[in-house]
Protein backbone atom coordinates (compact mmCIF):
# COMPACT_ATOMS: atom_id res chain seq x y z
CA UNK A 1 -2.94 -18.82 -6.58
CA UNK A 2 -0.89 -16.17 -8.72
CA UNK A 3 1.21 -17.41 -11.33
CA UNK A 4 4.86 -16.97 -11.84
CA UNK A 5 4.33 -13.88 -14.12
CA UNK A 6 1.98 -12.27 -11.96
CA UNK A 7 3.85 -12.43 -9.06
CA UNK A 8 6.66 -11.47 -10.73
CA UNK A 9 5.24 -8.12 -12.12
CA UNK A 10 3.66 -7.68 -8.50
CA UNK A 11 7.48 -7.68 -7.02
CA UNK A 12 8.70 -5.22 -9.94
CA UNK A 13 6.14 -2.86 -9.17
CA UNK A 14 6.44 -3.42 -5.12
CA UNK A 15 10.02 -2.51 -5.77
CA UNK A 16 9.86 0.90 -8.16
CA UNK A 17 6.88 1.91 -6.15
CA UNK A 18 8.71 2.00 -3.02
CA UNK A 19 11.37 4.08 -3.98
CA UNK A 20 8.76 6.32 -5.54
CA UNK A 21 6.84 7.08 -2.31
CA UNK A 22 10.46 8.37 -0.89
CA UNK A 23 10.92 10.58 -4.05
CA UNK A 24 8.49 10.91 -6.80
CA UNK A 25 5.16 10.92 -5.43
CA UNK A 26 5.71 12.09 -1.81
CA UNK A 27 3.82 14.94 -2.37
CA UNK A 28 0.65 13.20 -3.01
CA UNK A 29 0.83 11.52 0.54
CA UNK A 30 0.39 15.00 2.46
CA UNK A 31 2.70 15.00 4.74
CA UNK A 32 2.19 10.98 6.15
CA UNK A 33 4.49 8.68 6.65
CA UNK A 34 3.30 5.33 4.04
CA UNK A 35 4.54 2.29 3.14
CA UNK A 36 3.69 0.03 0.45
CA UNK A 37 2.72 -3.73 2.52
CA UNK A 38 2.12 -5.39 -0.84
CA UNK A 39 0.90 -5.18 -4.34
CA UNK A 40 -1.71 -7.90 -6.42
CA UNK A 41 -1.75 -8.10 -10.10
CA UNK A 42 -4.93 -9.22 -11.42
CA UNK A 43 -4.69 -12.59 -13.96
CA UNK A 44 -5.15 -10.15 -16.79
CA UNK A 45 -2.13 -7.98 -15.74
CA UNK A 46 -4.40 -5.47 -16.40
CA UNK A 47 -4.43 -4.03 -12.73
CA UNK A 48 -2.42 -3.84 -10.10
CA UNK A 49 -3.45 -3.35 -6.22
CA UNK A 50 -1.14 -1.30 -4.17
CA UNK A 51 -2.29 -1.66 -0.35
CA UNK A 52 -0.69 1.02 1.62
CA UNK A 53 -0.35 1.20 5.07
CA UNK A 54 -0.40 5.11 6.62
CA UNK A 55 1.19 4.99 9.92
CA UNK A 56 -0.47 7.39 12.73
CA UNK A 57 -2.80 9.74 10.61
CA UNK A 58 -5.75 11.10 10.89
CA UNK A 59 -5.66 11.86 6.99
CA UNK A 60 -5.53 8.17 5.89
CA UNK A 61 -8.56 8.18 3.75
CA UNK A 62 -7.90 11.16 2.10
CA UNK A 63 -4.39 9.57 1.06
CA UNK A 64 -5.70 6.48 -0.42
CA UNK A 65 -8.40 8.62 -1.98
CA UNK A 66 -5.56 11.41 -2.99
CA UNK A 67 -3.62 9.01 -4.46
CA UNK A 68 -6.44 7.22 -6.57
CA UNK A 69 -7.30 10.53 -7.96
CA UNK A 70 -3.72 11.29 -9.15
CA UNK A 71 -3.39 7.72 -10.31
CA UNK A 72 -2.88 8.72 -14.09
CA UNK A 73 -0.06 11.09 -13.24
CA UNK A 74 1.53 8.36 -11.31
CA UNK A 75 1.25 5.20 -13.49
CA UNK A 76 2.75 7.97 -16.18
CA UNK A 77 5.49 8.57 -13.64
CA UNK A 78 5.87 4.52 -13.06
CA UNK A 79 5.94 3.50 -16.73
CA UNK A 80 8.72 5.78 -17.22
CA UNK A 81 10.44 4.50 -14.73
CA UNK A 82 9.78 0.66 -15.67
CA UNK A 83 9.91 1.15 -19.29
CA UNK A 84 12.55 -1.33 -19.74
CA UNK A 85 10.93 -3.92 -17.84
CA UNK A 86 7.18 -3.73 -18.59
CA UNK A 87 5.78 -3.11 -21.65
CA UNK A 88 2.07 -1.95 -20.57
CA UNK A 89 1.88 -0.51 -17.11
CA UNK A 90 -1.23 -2.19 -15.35
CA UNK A 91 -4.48 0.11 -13.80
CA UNK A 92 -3.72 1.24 -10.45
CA UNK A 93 -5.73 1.14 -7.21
CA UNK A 94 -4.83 2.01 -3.91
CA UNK A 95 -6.32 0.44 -0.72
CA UNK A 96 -5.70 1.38 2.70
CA UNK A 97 -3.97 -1.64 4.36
CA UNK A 98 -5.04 -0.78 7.72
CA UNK A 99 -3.89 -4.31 9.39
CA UNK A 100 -1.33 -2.57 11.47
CA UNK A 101 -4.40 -0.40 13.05
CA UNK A 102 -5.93 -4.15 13.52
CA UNK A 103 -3.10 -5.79 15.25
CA UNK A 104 -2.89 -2.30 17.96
CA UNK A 105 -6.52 -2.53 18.86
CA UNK A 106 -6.16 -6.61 19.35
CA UNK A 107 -2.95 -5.60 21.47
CA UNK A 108 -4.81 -3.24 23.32
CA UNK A 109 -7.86 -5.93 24.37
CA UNK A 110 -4.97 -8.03 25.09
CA UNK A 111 -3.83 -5.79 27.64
CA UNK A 112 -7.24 -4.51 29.14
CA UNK A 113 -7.72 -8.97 29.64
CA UNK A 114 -4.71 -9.34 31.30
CA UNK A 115 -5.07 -6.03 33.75
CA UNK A 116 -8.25 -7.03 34.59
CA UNK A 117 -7.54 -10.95 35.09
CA UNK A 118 -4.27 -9.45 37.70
CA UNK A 119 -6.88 -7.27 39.50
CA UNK A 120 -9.37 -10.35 39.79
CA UNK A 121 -6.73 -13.11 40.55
């Protein structure tokens, strides 16, 4: 369980971050469409998680790992933009949220089940 300070830190970054992938940093997501699902501060407030979900890409790995590798230029980029409300900007890591890819291949079982059950019954 987070506490209060970690969770809010998480939402301040969620927040800044998101406007950043429209602006600041959309050139590190080559050309994909992302969204930021959620963000986890570690107990230390050391580091912070980003999990990013890349909507239909093949380039999705290269993203995350894009981003990760340009990670100093863009905690640089978010502690200018947060330095009112943070004084020490956490670590950054980016996962690939990929639950969204999860949920379509469970939908598409789903619907293989059900075509076969109609053709059976």
């Amino acid at each position: 369980m987070d506490s209060r300070r970690q969770q809010r830190i998480a939402q301040l970054l969620q927040e800044e971050f998101s406007k950043m992938l429209i602006s600041d940093i959309k050139s590190y997501l080559m050309g994909t469409f992302a969204t930021l699902t959620f963000v986890n501060v570690s107990s230390d407030l050391g580091i912070a998680r980003f999990n990013i979900s890349i909507l239909a890409s093949d380039k999705k790995q290269e993203v995350i790992k894009n981003l990760n590798d340009n990670k100093a230029e863009i905690r640089k980029i978010l502690g200018n933009k947060m330095r009112n409300d943070l004084r020490i900007i956490p670590d950054l890591i980016f996962h690939l949220d990929d639950r969204l890819d999860y949920v379509e291949k469970m939908d598409d079982l789903f619907k293989k089940i059900k075509e076969e059950d109609e053709k059976i019954g």
